[in-house]
C-alpha atoms as a PDB file:
ATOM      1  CA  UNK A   1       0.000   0.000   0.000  1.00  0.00           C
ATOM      2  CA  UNK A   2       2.899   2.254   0.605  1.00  0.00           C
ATOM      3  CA  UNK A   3       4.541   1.946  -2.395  1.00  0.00           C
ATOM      4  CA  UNK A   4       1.458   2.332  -4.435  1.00  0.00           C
ATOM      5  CA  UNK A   5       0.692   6.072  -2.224  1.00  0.00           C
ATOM      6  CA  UNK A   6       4.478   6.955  -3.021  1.00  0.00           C
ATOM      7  CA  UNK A   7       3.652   5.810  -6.743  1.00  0.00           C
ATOM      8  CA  UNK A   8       0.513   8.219  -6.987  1.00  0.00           C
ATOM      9  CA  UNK A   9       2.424  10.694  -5.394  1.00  0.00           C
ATOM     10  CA  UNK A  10       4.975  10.621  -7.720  1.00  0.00           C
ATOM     11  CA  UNK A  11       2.360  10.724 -10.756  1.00  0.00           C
ATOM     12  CA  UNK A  12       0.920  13.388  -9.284  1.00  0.00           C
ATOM     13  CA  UNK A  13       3.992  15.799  -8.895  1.00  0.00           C
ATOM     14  CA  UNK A  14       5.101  14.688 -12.084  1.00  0.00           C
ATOM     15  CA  UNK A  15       1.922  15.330 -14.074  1.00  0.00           C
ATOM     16  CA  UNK A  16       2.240  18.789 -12.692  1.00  0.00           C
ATOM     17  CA  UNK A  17       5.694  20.195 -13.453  1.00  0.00           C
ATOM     18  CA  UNK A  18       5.338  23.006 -15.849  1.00  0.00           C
ATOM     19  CA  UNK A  19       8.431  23.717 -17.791  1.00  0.00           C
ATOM     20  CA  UNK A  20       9.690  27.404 -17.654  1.00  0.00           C
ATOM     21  CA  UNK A  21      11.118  28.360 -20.902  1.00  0.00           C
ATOM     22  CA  UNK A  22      14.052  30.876 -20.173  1.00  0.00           C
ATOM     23  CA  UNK A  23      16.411  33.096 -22.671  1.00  0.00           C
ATOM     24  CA  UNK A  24      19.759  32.781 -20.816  1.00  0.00           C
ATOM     25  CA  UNK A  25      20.737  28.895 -19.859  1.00  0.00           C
ATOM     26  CA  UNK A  26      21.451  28.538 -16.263  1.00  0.00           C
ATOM     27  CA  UNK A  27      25.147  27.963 -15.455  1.00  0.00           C
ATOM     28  CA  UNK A  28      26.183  25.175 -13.223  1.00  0.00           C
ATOM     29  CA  UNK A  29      28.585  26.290 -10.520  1.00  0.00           C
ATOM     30  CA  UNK A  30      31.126  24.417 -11.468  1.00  0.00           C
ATOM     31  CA  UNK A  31      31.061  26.302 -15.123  1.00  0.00           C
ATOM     32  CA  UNK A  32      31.211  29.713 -13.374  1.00  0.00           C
ATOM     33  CA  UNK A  33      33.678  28.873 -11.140  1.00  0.00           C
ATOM     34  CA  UNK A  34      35.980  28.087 -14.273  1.00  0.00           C
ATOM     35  CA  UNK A  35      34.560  31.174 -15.839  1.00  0.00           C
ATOM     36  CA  UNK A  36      36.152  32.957 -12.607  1.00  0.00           C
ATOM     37  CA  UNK A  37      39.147  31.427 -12.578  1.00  0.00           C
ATOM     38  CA  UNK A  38      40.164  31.614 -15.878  1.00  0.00           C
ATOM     39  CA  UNK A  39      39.200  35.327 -15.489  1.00  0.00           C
ATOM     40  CA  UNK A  40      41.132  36.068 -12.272  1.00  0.00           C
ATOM     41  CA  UNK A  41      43.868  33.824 -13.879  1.00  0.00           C
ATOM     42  CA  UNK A  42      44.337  36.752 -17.094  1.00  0.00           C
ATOM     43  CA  UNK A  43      44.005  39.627 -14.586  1.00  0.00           C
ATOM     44  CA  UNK A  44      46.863  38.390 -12.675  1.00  0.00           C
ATOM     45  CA  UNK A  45      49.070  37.928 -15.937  1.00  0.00           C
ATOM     46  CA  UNK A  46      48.430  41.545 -16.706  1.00  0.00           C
ATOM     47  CA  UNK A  47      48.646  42.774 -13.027  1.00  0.00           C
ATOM     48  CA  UNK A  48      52.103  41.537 -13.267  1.00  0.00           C
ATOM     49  CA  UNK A  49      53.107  42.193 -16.863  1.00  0.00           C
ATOM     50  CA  UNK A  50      51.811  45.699 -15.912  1.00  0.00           C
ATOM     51  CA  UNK A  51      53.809  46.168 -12.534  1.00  0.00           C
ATOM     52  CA  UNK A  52      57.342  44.849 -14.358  1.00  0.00           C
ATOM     53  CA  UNK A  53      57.433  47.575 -16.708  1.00  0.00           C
ATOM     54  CA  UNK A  54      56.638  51.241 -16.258  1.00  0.00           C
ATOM     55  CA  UNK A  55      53.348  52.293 -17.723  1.00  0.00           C
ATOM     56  CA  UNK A  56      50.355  49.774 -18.779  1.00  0.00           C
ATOM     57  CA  UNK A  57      51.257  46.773 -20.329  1.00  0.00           C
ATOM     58  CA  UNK A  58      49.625  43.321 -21.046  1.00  0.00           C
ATOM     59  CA  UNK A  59      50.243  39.780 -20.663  1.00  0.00           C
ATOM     60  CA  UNK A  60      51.431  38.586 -24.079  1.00  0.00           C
ATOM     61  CA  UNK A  61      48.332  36.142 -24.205  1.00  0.00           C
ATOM     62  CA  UNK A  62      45.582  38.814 -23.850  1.00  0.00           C
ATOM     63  CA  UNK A  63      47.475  41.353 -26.399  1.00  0.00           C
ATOM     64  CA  UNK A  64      47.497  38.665 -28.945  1.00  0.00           C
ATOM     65  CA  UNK A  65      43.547  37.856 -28.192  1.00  0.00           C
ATOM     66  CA  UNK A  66      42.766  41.724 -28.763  1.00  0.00           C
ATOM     67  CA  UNK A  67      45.051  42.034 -31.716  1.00  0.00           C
ATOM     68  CA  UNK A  68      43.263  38.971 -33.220  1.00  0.00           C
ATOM     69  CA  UNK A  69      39.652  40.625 -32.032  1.00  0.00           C
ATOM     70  CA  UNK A  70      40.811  43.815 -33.626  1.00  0.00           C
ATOM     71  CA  UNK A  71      41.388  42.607 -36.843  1.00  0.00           C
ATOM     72  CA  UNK A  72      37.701  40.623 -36.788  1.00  0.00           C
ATOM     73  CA  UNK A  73      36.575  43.736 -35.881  1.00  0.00           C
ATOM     74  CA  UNK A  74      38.337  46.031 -38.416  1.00  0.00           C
ATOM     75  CA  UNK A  75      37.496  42.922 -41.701  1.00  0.00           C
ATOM     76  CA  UNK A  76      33.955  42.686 -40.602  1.00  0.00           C
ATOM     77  CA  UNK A  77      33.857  46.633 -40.527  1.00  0.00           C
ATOM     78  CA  UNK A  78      35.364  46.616 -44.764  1.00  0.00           C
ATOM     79  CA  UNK A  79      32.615  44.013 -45.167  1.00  0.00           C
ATOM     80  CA  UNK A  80      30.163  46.314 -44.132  1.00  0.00           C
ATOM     81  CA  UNK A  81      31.263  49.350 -45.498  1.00  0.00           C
ATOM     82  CA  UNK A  82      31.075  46.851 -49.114  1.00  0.00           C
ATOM     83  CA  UNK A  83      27.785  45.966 -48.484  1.00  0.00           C
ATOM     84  CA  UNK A  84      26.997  49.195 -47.365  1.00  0.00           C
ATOM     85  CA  UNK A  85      28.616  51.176 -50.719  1.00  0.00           C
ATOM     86  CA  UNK A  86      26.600  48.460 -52.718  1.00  0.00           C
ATOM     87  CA  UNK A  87      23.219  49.231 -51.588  1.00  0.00           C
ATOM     88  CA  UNK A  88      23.956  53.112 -51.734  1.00  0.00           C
ATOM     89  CA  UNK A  89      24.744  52.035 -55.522  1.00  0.00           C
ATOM     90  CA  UNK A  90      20.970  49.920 -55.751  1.00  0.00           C
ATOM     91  CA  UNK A  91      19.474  52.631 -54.309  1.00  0.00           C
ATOM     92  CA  UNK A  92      20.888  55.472 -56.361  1.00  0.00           C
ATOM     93  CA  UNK A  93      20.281  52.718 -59.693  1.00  0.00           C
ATOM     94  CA  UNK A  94      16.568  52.432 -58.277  1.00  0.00           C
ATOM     95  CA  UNK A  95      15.610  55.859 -57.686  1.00  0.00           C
ATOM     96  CA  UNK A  96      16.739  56.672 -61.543  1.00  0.00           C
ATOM     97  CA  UNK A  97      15.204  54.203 -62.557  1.00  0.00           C
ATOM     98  CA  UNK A  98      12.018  55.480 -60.995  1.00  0.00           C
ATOM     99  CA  UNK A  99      12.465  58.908 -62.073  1.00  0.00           C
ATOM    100  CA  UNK A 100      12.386  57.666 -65.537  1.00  0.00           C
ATOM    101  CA  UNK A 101       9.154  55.499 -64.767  1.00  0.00           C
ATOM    102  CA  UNK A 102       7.848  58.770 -63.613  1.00  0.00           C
ATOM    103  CA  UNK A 103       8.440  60.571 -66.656  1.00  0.00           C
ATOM    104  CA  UNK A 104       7.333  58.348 -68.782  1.00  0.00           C
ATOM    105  CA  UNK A 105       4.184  57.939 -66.436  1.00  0.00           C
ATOM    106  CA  UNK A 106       3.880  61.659 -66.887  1.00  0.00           C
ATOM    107  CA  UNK A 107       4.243  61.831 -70.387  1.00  0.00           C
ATOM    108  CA  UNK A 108       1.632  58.935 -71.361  1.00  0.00           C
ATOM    109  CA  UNK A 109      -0.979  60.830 -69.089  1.00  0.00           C
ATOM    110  CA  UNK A 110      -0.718  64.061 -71.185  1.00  0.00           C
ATOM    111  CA  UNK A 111      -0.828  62.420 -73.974  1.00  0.00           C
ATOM    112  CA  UNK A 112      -3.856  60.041 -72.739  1.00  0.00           C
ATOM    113  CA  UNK A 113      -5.345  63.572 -71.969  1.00  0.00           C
ATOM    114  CA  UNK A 114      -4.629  65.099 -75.185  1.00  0.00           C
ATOM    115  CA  UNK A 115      -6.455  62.327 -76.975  1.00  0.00           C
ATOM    116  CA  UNK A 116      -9.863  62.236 -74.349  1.00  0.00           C
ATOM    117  CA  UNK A 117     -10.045  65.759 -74.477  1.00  0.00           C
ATOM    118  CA  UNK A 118     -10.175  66.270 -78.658  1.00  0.00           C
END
């Protein structure tokens, strides 16, 4: 009898978990502590590439990351800048081209209205 009460119980808390969609995953503990560490771990190599030379300096291993992100950073900006000059070009093609279309539009009403109005 007690195992079927702990059975129904069961069936009963399980038929009414709801699931809770969220946008940002949770993190396990474990994962942040890593997070941490390897965080505290690159402020300490530039805490003491920055207190061996005079002025502000940077471990070798963090420079190279923000050269590398830099570079990303300055393609993906030509990229856009392409795509960017291209539709400037589309639009500038499109807006003659409508002009035209407009003209033309123009034209065939005055001379639809020369022909109704003889």
């Amino acid at each position: 009898m007690e195992e079927t009460m702990s059975t129904l119980e069961y069936a009963n808390r399980a038929k009414n978990i709801q699931n809770k969609p969220e946008i940002n995953q949770k993190m396990t503990k474990k994962a942040i502590l890593k997070e941490y560490a390897e965080e505290i771990d690159r402020l300490k190599r530039d805490l003491y590439a920055a207190r061996e030379k005079n002025g502000v300096y940077l471990a070798n291993e963090t420079f190279t990351e923000m050269t590398l992100k830099q570079e990303e950073q300055r393609k993906e900006i030509q990229e856009l800048l392409l795509k960017k000059r291209a539709m400037e070009e589309e639009r500038d093609r499109m807006t003659n081209v409508f002009q035209e279309l407009n003209c033309q539009l123009e034209e065939h009403q005055n001379q639809l209205s020369k022909t109704t109005n003889r």
